[in-house]
Protein backbone atom coordinates (compact mmCIF):
# COMPACT_ATOMS: atom_id res chain seq x y z
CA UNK A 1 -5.11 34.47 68.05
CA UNK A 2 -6.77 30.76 67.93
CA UNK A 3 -9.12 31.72 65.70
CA UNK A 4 -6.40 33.03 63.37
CA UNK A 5 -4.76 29.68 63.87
CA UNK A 6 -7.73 27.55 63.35
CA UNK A 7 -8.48 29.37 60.47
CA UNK A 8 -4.71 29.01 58.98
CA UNK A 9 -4.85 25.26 59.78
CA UNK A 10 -8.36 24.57 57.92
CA UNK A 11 -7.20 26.98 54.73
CA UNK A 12 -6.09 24.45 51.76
CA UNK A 13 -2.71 25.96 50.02
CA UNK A 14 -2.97 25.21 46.17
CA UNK A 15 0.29 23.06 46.76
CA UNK A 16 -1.85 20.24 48.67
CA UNK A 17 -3.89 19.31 45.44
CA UNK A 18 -1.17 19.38 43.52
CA UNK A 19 0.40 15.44 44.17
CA UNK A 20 -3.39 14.22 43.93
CA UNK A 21 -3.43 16.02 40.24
CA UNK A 22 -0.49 14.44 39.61
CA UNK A 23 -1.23 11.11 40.39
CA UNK A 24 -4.41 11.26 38.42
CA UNK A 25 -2.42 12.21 35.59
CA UNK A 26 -0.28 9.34 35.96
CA UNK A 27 -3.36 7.03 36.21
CA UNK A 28 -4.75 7.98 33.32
CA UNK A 29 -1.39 8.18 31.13
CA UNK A 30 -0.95 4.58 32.29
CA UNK A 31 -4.12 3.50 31.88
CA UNK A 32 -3.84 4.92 28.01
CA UNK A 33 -1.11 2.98 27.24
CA UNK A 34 -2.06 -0.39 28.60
CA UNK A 35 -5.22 -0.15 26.46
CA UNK A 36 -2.94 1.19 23.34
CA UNK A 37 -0.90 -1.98 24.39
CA UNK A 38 -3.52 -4.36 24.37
CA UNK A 39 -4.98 -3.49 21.19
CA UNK A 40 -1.43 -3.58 19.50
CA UNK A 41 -1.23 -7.14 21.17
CA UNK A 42 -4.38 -8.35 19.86
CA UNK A 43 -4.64 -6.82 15.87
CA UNK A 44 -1.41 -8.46 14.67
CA UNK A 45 -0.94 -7.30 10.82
CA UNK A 46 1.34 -9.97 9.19
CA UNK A 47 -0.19 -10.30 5.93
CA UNK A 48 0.30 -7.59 2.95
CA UNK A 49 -3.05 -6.50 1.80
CA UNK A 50 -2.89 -7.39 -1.64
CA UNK A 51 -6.30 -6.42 -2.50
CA UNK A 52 -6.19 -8.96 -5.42
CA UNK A 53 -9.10 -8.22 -8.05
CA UNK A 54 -11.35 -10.60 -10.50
CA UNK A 55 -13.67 -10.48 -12.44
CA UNK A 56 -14.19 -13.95 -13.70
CA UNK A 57 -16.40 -14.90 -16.76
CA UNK A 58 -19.75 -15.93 -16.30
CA UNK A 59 -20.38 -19.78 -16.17
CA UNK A 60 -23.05 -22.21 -15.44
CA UNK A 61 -24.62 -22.68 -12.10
CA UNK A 62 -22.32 -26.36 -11.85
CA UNK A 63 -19.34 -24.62 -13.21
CA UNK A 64 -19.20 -21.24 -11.03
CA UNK A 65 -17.13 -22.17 -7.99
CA UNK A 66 -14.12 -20.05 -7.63
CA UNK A 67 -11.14 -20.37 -5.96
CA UNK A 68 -9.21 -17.37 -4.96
CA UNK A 69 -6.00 -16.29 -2.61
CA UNK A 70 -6.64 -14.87 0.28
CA UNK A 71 -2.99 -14.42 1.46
CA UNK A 72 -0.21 -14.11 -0.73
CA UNK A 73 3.56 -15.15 0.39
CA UNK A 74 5.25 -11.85 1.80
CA UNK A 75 6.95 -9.45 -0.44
CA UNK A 76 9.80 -6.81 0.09
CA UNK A 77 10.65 -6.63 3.74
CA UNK A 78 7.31 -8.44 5.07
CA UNK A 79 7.62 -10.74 7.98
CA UNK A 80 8.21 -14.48 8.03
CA UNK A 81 6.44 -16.13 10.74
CA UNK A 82 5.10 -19.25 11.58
CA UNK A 83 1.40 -18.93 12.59
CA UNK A 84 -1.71 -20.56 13.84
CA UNK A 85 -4.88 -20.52 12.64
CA UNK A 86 -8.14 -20.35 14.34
CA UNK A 87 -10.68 -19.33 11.75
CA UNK A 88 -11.22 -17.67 8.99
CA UNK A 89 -14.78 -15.32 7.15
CA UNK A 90 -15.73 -14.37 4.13
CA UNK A 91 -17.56 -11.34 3.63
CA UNK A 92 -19.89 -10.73 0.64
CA UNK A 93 -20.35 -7.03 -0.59
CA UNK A 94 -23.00 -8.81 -2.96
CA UNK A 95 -24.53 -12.47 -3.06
CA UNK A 96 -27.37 -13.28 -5.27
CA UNK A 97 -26.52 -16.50 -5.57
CA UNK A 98 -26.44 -17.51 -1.91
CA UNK A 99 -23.30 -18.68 -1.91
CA UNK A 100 -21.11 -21.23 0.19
CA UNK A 101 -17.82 -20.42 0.65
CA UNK A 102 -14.70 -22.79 2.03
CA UNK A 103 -11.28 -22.80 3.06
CA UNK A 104 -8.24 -24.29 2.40
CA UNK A 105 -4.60 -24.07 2.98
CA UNK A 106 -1.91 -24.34 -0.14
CA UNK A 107 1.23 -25.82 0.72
CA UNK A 108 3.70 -24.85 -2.31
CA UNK A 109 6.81 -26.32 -3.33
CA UNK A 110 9.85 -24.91 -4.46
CA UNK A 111 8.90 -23.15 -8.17
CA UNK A 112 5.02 -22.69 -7.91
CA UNK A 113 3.50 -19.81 -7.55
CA UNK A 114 0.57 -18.72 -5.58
CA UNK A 115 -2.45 -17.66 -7.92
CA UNK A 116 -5.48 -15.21 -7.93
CA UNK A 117 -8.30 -16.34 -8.38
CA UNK A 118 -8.86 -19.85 -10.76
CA UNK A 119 -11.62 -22.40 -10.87
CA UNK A 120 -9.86 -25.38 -9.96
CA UNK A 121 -6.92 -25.12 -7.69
CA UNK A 122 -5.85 -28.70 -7.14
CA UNK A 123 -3.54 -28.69 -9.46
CA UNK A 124 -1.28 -25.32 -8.51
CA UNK A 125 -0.34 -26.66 -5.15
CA UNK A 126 1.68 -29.77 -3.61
CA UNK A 127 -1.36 -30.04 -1.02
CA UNK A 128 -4.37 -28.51 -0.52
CA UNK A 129 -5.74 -28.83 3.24
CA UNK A 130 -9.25 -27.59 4.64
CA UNK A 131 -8.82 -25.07 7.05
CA UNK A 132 -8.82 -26.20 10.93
CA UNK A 133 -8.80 -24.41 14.24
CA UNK A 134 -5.10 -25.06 15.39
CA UNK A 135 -3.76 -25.53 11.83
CA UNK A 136 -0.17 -24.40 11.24
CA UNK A 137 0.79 -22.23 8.52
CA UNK A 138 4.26 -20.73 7.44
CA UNK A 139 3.81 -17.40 5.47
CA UNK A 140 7.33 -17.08 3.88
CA UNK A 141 9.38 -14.59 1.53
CA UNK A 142 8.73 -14.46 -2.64
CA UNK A 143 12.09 -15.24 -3.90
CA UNK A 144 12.25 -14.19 -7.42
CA UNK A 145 15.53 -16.06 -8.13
CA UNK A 146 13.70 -19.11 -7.41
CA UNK A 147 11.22 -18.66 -9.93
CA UNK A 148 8.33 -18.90 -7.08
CA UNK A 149 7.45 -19.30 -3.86
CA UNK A 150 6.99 -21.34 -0.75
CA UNK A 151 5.41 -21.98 2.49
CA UNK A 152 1.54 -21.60 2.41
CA UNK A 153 -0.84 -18.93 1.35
CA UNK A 154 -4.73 -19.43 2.52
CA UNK A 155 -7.49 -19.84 -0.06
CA UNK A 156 -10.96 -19.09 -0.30
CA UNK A 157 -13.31 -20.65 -2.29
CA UNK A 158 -17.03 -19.35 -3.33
CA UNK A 159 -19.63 -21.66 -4.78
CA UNK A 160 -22.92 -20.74 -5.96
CA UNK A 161 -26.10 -22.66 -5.60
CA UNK A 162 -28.25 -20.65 -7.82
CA UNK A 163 -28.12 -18.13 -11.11
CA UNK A 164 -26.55 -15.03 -9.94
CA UNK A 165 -23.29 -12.50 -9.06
CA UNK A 166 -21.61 -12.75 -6.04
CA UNK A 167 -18.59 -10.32 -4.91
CA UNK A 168 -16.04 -10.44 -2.12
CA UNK A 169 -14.59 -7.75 -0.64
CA UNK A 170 -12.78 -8.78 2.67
CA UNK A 171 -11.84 -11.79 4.99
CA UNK A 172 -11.27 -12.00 8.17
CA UNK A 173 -8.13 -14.33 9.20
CA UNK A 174 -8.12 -14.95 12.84
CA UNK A 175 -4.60 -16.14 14.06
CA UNK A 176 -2.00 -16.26 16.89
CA UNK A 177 1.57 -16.02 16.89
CA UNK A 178 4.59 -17.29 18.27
CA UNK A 179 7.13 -16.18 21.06
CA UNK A 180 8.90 -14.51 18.65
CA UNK A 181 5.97 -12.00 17.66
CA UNK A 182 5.21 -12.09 21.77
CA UNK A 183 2.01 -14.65 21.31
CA UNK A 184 0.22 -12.11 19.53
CA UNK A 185 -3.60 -13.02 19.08
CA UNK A 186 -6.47 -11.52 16.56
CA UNK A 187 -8.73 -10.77 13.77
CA UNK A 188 -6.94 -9.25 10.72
CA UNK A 189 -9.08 -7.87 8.09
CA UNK A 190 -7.96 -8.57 4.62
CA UNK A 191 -9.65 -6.56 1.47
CA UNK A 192 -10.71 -7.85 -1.64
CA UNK A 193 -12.03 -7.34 -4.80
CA UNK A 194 -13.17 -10.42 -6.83
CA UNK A 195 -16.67 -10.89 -8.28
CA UNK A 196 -17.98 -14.31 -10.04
CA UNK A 197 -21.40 -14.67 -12.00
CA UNK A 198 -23.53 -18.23 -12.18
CA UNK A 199 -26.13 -18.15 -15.00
């Protein structure tokens, strides 16, 4: 009769694993979505992908330097937010012309409108500012009954040192938010499309 007993006490009904596969389930459903939730926190998307595409003409060496949009004020139902900038990087799908690159912030006014890609871009904005870590920028709404836009859009600009074709296809714009977009912090990749040729 104890041995029946012992051997009662000692066998493991498929009920006792049960609350330990349960918890494990738990864990790991938790542990999904706290590393979904971290990587929604830190790839913010504000900026509409505009792609923009150029194809400038060829010019001399001295001549060649190209400034282009890298963020466009936000159309349709896009966000306005006030942001932060910490950085921004060009990336070159082809560069025989070692090129420097440089950026800038446009501050419009009321009635101007942001631009593609143009050699000399002093003149289409109220200010033009070098990019900073900790610089603030306001992406805003495109109000077509105000014949333009404002706020600021960021702008790159490529400059080749030698005879050759260079072609952007993407920045990266790292940025953080505000309370009101829960201090949101990261690297948003923007495509591109623009090519420029020094001779």
């Amino acid at each position: 009769m104890s041995e029946t007993l012992a051997a009662d006490a000692s066998a493991q009904s498929p009920r006792d694993g049960a609350p330990r596969a349960r918890r494990a389930a738990l864990a790991l459903t938790t542990a999904t979505a706290l590393v979904a939730a971290f990587w929604w926190w830190s790839h913010p998307r504000v900026f509409d992908d505009h792609n923009g595409g150029a194809a400038m003409h060829s010019q001399p060496v001295a001549r060649a330097a190209t400034s282009m949009a890298v963020t466009l004020p936000q159309t349709g139902d896009g966000d306005t937010a006030s942001l932060t900038l910490h950085g921004a990087e060009a990336h070159f799908a082809i560069d025989t012309a070692a090129a420097t690159t440089s950026f800038s912030v446009c501050h419009l006014s009321k009635g101007e409108d942001p631009v593609m890609a143009i050699r000399d871009i002093g003149d289409h904005c109220r200010d033009l500012e070098p990019l900073r870590d900790g610089m603030d920028f306001r992406l805003e709404q495109w109000r077509a009954e105000e014949h333009g836009a404002r706020g600021d859009y960021l702008v790159l600009t490529v400059t080749p040192t030698r005879p050759g074709k260079v072609k952007v296809d993407r920045v990266d714009v790292t940025y953080a938010l505000g309370a009101d977009h829960l201090w949101r912090r990261g690297t948003e990749r923007l495509g591109m499309d623009v090519t420029l040729t020094a001779e």
